[in-house]
N, C-alpha and C. Protein backbone atom coordinates (compact mmCIF):
# COMPACT_ATOMS: atom_id res chain seq x y z
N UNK A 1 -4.30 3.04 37.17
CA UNK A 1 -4.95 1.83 36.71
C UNK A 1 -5.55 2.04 35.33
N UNK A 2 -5.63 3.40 35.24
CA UNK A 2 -6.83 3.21 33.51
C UNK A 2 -5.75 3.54 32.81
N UNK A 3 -4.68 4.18 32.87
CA UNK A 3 -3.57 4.51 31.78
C UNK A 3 -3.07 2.57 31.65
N UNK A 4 -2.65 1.88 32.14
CA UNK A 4 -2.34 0.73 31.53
C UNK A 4 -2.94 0.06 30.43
N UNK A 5 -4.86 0.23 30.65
CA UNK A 5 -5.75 -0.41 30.40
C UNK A 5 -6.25 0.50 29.24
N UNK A 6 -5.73 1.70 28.97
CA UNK A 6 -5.49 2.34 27.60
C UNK A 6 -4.61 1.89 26.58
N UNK A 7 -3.55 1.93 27.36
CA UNK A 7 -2.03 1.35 26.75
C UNK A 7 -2.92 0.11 26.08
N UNK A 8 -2.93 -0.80 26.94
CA UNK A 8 -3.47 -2.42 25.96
C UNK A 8 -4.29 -2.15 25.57
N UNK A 9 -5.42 -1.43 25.09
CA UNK A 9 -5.90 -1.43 24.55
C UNK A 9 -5.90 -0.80 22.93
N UNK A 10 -4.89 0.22 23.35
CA UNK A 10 -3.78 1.30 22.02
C UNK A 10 -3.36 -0.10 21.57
N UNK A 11 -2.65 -0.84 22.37
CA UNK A 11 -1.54 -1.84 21.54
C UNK A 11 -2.50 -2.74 20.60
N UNK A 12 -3.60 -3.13 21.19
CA UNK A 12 -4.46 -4.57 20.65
C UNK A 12 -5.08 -3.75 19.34
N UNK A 13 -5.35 -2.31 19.69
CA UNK A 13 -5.84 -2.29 18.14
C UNK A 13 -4.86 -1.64 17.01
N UNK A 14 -3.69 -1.28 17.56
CA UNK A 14 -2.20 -0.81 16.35
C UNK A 14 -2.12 -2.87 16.04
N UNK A 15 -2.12 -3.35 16.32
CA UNK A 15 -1.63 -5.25 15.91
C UNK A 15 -2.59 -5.39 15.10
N UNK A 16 -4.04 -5.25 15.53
CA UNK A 16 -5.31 -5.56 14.95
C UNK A 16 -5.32 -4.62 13.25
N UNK A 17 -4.76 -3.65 13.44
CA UNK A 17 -4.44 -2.69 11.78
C UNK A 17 -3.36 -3.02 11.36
N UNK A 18 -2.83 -3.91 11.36
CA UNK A 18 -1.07 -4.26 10.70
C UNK A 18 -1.43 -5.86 10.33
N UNK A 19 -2.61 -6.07 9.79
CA UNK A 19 -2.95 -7.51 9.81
C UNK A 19 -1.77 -7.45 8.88
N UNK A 20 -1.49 -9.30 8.41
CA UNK A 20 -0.33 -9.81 7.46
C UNK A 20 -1.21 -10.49 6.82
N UNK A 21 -2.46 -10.92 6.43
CA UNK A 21 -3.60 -11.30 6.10
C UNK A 21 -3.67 -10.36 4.07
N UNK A 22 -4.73 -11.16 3.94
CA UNK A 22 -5.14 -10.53 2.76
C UNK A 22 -5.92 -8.83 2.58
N UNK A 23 -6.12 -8.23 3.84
CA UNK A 23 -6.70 -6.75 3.89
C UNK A 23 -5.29 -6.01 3.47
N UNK A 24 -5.30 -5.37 2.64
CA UNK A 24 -4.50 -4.22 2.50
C UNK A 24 -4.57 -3.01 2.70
N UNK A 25 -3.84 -2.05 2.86
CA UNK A 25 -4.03 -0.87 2.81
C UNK A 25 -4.26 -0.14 1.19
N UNK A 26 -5.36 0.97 1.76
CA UNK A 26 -5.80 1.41 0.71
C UNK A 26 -5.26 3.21 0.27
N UNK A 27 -5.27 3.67 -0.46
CA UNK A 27 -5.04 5.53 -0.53
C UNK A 27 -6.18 5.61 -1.13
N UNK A 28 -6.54 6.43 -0.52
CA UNK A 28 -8.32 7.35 -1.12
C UNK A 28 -7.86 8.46 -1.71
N UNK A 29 -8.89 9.20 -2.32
CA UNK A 29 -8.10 10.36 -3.43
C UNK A 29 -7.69 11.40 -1.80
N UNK A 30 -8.46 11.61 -0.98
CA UNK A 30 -7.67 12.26 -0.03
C UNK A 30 -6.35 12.14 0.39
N UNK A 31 -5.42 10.87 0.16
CA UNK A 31 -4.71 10.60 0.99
C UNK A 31 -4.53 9.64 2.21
N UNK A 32 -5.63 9.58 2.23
CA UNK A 32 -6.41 8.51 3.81
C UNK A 32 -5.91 7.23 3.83
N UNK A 33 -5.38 6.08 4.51
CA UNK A 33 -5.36 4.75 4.88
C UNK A 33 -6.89 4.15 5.11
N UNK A 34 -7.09 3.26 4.48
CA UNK A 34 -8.25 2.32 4.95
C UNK A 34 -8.16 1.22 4.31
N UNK A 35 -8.51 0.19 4.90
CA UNK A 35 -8.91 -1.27 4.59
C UNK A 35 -9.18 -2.28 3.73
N UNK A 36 -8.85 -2.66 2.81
CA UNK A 36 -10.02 -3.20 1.53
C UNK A 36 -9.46 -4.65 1.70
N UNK A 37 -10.52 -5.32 1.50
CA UNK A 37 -10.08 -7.13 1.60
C UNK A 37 -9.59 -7.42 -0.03
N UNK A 38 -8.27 -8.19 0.11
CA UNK A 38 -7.62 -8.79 -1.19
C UNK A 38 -8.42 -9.37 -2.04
N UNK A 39 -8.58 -9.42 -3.72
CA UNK A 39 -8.93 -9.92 -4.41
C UNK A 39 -8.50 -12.11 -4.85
N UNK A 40 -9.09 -12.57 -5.17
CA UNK A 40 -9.16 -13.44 -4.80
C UNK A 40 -7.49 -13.66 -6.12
N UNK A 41 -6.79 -15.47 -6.31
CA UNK A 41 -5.81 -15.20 -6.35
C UNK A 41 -5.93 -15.60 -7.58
N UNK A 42 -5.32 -15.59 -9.16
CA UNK A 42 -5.17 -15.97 -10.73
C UNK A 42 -6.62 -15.98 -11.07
N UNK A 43 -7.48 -14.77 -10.54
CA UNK A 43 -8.50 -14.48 -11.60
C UNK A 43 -8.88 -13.50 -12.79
N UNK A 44 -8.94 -14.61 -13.52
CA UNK A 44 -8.58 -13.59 -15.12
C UNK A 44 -10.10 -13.50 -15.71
N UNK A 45 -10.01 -12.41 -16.29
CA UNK A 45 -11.62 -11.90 -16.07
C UNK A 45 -11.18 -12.44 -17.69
N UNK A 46 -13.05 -12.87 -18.39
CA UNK A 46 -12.77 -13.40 -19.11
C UNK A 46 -12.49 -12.56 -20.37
N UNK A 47 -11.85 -12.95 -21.73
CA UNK A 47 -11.97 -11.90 -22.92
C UNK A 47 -13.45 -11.13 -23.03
N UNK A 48 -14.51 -11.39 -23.47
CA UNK A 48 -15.41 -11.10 -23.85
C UNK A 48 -16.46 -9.59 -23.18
N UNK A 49 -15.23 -10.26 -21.35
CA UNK A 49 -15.76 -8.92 -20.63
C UNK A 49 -14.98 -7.91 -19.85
N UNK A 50 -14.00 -8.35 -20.69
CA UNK A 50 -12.83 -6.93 -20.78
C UNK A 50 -12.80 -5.32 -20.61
N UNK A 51 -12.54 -4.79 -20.41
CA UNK A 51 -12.67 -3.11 -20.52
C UNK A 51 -11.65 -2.75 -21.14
N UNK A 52 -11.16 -1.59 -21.51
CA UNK A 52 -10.21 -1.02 -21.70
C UNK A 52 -8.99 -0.66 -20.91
N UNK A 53 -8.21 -0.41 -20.84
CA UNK A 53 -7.82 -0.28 -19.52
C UNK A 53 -7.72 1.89 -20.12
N UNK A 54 -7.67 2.64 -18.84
CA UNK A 54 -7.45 4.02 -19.08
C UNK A 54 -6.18 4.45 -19.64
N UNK A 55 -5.78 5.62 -20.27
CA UNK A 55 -5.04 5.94 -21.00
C UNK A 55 -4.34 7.06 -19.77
N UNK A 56 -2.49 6.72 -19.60
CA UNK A 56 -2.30 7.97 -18.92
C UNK A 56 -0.48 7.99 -19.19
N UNK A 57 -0.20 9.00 -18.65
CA UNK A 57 1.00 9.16 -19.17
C UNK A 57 1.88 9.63 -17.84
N UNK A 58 3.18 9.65 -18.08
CA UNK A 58 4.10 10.27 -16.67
C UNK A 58 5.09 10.48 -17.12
N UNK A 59 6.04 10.80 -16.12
CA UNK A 59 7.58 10.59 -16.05
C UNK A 59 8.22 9.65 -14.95
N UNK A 60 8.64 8.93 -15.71
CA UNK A 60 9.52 7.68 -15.27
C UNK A 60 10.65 8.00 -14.23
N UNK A 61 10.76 7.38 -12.94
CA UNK A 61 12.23 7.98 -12.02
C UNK A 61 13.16 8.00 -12.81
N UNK A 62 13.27 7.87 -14.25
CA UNK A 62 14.78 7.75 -14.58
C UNK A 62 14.67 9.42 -15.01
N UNK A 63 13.48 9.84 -15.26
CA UNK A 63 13.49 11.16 -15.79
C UNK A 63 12.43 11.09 -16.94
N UNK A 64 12.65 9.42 -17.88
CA UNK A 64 12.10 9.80 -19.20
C UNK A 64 10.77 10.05 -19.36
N UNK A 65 10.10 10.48 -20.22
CA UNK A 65 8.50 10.47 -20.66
C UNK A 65 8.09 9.00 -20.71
N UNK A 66 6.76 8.80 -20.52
CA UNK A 66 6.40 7.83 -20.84
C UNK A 66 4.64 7.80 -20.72
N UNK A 67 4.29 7.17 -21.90
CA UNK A 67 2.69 7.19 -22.79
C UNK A 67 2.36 5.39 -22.63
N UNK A 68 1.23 5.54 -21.89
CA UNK A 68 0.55 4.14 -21.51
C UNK A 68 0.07 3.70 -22.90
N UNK A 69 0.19 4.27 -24.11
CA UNK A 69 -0.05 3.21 -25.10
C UNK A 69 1.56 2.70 -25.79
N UNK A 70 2.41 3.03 -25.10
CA UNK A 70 3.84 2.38 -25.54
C UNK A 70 3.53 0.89 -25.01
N UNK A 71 2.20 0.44 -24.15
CA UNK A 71 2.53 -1.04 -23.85
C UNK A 71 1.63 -2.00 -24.39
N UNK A 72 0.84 -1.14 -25.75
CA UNK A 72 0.28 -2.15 -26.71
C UNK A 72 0.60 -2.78 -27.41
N UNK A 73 -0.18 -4.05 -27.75
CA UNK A 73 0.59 -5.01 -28.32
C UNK A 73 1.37 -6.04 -27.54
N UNK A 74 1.59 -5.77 -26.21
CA UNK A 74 2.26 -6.87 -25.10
C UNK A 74 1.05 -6.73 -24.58
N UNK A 75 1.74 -8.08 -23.52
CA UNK A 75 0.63 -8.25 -22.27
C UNK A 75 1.54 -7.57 -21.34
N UNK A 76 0.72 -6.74 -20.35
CA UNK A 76 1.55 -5.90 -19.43
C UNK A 76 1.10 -6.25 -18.05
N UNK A 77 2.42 -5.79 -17.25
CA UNK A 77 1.91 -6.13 -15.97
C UNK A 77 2.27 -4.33 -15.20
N UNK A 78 1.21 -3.88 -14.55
CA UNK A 78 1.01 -2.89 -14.47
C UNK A 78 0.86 -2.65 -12.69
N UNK A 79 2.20 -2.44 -12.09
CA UNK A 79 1.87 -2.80 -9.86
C UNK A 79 2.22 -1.38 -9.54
N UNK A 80 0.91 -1.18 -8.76
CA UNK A 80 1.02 0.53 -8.10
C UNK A 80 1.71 -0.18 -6.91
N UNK A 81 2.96 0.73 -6.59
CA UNK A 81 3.69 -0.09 -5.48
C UNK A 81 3.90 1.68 -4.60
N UNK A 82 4.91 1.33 -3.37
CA UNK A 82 5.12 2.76 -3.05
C UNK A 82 6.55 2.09 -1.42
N UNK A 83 8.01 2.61 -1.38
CA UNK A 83 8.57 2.52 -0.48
C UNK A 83 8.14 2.21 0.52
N UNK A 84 6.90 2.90 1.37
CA UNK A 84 6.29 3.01 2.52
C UNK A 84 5.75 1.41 2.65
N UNK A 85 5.45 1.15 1.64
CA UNK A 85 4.41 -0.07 1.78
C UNK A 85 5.37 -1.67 1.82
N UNK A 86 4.80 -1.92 2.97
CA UNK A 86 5.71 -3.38 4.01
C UNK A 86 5.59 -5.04 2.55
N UNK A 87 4.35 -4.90 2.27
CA UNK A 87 4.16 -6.30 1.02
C UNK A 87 4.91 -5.84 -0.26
N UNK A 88 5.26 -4.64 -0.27
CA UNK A 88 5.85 -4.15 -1.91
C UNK A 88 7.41 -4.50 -1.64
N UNK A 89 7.70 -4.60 -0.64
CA UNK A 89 9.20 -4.64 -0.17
C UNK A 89 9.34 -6.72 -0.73
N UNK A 90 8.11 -7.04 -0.55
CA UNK A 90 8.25 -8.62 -0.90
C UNK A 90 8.42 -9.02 -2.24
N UNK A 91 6.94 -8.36 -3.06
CA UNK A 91 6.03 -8.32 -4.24
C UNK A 91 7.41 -7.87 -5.64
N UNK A 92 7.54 -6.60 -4.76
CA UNK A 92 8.16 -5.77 -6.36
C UNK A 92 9.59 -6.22 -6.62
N UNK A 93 10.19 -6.92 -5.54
CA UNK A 93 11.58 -7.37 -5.79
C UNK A 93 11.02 -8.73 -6.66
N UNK A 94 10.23 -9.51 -6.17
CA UNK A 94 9.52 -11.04 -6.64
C UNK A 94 9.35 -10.75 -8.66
N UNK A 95 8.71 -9.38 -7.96
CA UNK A 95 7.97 -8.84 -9.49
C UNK A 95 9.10 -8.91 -10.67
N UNK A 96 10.47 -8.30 -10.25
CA UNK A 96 11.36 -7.68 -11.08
C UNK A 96 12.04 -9.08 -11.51
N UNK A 97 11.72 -10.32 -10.61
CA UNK A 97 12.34 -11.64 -11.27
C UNK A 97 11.60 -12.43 -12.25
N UNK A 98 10.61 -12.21 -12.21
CA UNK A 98 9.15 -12.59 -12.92
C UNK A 98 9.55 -11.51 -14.22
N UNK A 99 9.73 -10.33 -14.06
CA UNK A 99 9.94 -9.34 -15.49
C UNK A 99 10.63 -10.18 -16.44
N UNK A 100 12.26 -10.06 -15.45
CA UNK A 100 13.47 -10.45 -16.63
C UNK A 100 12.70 -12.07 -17.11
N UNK A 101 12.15 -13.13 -16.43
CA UNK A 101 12.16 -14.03 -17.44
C UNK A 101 11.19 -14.10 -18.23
N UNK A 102 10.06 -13.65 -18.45
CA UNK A 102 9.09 -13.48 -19.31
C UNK A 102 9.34 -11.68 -20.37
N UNK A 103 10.38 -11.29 -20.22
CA UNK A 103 10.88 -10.44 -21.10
C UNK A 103 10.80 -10.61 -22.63
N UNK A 104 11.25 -11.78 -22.95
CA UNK A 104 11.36 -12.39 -24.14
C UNK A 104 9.92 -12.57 -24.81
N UNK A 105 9.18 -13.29 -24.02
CA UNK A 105 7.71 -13.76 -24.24
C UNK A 105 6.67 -12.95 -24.64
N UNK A 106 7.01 -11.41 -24.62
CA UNK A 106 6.00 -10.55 -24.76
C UNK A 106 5.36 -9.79 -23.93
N UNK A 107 5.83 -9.61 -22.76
CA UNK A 107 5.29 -9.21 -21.56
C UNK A 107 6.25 -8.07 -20.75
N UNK A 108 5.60 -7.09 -20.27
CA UNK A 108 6.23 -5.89 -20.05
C UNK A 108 5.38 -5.34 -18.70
N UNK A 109 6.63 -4.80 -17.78
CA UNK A 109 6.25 -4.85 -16.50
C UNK A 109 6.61 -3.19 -16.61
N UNK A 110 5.72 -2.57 -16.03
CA UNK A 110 5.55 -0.68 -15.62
C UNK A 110 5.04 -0.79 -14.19
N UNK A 111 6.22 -0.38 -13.27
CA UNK A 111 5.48 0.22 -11.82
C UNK A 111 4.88 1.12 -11.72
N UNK A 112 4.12 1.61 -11.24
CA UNK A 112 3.35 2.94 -10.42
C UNK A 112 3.69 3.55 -9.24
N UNK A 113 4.62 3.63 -8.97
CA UNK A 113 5.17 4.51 -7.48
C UNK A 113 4.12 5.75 -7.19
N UNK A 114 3.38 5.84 -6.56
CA UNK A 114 2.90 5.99 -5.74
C UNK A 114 2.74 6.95 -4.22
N UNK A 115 2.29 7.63 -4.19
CA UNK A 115 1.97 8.67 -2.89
C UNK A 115 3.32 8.60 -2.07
N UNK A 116 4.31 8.83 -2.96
CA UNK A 116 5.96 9.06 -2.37
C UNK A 116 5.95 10.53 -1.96
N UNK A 117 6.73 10.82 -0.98
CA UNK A 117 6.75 12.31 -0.39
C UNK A 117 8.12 13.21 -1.23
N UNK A 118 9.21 11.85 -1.72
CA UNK A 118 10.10 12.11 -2.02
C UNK A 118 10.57 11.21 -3.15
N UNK A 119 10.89 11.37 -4.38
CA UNK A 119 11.38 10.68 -5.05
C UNK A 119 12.86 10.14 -5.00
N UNK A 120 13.34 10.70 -4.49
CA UNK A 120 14.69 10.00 -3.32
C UNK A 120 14.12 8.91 -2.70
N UNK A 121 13.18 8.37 -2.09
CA UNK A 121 12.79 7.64 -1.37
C UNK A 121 11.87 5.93 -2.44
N UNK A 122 11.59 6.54 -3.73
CA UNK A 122 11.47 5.80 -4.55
C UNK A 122 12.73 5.51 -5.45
N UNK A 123 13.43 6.09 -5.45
CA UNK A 123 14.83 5.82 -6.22
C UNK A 123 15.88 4.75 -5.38
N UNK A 124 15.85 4.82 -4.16
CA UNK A 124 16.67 4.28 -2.99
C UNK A 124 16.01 3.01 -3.24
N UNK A 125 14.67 2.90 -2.87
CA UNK A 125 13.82 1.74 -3.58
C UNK A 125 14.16 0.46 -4.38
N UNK A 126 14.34 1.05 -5.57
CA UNK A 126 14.49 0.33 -7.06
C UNK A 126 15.90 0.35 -7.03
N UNK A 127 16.98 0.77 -5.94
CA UNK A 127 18.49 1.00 -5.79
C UNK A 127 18.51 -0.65 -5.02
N UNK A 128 17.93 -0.27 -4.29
CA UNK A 128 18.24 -1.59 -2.89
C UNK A 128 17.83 -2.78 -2.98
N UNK A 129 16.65 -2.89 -4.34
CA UNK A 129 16.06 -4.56 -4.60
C UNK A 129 16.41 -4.36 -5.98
N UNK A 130 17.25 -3.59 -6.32
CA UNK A 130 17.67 -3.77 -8.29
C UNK A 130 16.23 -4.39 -8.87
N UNK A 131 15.28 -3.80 -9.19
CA UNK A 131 13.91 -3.51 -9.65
C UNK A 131 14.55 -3.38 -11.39
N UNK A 132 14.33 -4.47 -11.92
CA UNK A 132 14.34 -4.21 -13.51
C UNK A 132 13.44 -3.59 -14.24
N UNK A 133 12.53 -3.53 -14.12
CA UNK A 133 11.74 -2.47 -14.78
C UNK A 133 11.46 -1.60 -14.29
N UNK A 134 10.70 -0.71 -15.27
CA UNK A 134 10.56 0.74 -15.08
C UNK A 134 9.79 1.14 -14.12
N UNK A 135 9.35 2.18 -13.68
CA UNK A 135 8.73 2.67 -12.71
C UNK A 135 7.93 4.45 -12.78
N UNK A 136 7.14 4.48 -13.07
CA UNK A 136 6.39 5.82 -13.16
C UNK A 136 6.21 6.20 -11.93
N UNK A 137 6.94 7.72 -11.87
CA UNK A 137 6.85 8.68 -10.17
C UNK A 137 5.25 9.83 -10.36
N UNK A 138 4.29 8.91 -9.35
CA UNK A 138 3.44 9.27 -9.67
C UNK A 138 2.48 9.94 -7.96
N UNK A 139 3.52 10.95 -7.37
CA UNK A 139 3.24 11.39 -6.53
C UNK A 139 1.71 11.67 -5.94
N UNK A 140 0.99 12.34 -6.72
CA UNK A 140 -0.42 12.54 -6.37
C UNK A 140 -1.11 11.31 -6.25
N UNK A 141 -0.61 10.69 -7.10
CA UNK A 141 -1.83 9.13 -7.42
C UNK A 141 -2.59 9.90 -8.27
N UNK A 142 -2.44 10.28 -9.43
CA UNK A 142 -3.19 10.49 -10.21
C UNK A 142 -3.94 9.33 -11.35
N UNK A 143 -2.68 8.63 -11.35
CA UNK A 143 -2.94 7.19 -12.47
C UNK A 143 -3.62 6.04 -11.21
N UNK A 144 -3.40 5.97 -10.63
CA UNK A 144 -4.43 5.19 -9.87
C UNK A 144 -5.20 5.66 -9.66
N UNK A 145 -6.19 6.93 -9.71
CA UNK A 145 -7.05 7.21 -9.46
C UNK A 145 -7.29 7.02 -11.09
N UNK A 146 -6.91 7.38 -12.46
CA UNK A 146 -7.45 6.92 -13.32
C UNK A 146 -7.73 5.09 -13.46
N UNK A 147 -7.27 4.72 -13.06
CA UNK A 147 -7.59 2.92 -12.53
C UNK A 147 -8.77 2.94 -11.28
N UNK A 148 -9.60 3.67 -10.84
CA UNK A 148 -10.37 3.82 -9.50
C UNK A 148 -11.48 2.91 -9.87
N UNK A 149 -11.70 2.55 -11.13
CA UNK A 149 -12.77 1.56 -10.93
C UNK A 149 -12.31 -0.16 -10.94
N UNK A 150 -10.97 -0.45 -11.13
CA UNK A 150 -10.56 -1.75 -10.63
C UNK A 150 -10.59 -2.01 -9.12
N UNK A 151 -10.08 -1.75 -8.48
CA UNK A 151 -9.35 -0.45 -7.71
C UNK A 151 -8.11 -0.65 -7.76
N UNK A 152 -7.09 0.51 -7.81
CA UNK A 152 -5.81 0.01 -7.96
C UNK A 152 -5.23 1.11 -6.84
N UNK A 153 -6.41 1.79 -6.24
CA UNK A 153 -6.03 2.38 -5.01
C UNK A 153 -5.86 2.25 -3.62
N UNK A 154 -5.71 0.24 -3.58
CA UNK A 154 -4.90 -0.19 -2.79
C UNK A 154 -3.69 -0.15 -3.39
N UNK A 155 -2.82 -0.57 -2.02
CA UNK A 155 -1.94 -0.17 -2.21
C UNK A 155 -1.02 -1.67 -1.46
N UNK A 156 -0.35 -2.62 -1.81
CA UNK A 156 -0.24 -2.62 -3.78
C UNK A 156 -1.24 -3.37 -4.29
N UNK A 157 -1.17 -2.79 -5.43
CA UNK A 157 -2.20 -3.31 -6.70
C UNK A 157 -1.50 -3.56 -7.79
N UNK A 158 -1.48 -4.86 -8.75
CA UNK A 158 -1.37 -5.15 -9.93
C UNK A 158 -2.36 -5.13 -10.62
N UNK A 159 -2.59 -4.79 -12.02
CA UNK A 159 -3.27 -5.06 -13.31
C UNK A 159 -2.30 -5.21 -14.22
N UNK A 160 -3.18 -6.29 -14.58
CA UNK A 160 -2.79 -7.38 -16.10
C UNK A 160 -3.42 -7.12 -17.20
N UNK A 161 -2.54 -6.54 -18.35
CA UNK A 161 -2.91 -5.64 -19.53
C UNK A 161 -3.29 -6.96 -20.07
N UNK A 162 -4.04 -7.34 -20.99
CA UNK A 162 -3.77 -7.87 -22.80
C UNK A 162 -3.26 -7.34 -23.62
N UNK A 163 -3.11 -7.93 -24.53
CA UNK A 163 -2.09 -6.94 -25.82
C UNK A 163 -2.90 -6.49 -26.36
N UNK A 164 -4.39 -5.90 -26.29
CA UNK A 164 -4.84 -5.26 -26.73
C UNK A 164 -5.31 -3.96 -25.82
N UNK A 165 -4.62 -3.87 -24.68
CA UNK A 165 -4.72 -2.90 -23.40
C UNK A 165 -6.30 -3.20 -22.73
N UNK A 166 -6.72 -4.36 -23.02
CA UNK A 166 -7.51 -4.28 -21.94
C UNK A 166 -7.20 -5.22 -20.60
N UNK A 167 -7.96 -4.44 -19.86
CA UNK A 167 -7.72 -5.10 -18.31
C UNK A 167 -8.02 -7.17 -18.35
N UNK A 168 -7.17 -7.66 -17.60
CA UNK A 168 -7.20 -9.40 -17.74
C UNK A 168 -6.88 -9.64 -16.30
N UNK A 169 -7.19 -8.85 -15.16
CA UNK A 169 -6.58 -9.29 -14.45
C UNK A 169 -6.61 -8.08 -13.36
N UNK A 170 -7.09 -7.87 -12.18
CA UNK A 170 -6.32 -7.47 -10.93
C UNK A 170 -6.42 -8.05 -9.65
N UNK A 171 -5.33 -7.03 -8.92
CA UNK A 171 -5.10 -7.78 -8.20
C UNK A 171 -4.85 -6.81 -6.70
N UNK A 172 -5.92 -6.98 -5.68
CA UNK A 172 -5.86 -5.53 -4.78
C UNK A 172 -4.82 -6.07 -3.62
N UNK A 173 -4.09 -6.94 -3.86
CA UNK A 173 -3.36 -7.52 -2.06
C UNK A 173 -1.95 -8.04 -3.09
N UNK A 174 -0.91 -8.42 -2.30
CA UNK A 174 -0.39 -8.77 -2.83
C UNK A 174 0.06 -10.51 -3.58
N UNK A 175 0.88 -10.58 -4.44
CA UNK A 175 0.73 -11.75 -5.53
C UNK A 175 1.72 -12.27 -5.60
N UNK A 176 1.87 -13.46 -5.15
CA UNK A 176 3.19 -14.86 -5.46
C UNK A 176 3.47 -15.04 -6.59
N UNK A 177 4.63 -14.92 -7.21
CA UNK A 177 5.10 -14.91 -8.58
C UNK A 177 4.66 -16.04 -8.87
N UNK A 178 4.37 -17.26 -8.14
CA UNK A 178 3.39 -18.42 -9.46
C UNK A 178 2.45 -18.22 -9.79
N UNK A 179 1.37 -17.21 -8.85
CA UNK A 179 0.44 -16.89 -9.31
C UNK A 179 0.28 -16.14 -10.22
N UNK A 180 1.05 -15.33 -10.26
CA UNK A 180 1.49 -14.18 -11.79
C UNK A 180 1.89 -14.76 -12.52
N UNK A 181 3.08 -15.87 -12.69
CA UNK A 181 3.76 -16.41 -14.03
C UNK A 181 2.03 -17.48 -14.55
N UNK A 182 1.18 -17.87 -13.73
CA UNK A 182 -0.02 -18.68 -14.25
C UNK A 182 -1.00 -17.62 -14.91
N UNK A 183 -1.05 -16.07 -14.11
CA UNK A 183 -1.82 -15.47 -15.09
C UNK A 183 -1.69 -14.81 -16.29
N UNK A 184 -0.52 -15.05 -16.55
CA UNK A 184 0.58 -14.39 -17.47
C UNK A 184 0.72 -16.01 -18.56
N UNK A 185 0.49 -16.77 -18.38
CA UNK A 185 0.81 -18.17 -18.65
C UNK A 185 -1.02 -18.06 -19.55
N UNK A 186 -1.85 -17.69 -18.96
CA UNK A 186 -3.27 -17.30 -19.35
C UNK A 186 -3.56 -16.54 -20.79
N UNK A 187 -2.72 -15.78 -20.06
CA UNK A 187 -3.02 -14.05 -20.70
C UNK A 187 -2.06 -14.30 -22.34
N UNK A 188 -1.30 -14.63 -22.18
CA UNK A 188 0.37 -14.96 -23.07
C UNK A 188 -0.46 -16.01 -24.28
N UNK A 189 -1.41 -16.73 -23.66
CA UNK A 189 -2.05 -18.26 -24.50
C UNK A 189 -3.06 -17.75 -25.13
N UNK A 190 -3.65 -17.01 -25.08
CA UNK A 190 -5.28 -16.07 -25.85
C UNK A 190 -4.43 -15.50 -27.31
N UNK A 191 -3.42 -15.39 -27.15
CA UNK A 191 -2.69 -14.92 -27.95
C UNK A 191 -2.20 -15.75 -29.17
N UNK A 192 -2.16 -17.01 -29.16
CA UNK A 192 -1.79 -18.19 -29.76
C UNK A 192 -2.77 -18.59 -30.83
């Protein structure tokens, strides 16, 4: 009688942690899963109280180098994504259609891959949803932990560069490409 009444109770709280809701999963510098409630949706923090965004560098799954001030001067869209993660399977394919048409406009999309065990497993990735932009293999989470005060250590997280690299924008849950093409529609107009 109490092994059943374990069982349902195992089951009610594995459903109760897989919300489809705005809580996402988070990576702590340990490694850890936990909780964080989504940021609310096209809020663009205003110019005046901007930050910088941090300076970091990697290597790209294709192999190449790549220096976070190659995306000054655009407005960038910047999504720590990672295989494992169930909303990135939605987000980063959404993302890569949102890239190609605002390509032209000034705007430049860099993934963050993320606490991958295997870079095979991020390559298969960006193979299976043809992901147009680039993607930084960033196993430790080191660059999201340099982002730790947005937080971009949910998981996924977007930040929205200005063309002057400061932060305009994040985003801790995941984001409907109208809501991105409107903050990008924002961000793109300061510019004018």
């Amino acid at each position: 009688m109490r092994r059943p009444a374990l069982a349902l109770l195992a089951g009610a709280l594995l459903l109760a942690g897989c919300s489809t809701g705005d809580d996402q999963v988070a990576v702590n510098n340990g490694g850890e899963f936990r909780f964080v409630q989504g940021t609310p949706r096209g809020e663009v923090i205003p110019p005046e109280e901007r930050a910088s965004a941090p300076e970091f560098s990697g290597t790209l799954l294709d192999g190449d180098a790549f220096d976070s001030t190659e995306l000054t001067g655009d407005v960038a869209v910047v999504n720590f994504w990672g295989s494992w993660c169930a909303p990135c399977r939605v987000e980063t394919p959404e993302f890569s259609e949102v890239s190609t048409e605002y390509a032209d406009a000034g705007v430049r999309f860099l993934g963050i891959n993320v606490k991958e065990t295997n870079q095979q497993f991020a390559d298969a990735f960006v193979d299976r949803f043809d992901i147009a932009f680039p993607s930084l293999y960033d196993p430790r989470g080191e660059v999201a932990l340099a982002f730790r005060d947005y937080p971009a250590n949910a998981i996924p997280s977007t930040i929205v560069l200005d063309t002057e690299g400061r932060v305009a924008a994040v985003y801790t849950a995941e984001v409907s490409q109208e809501d991105l093409r409107s903050v990008l529609d924002r961000v793109l107009a300061e510019g004018s």
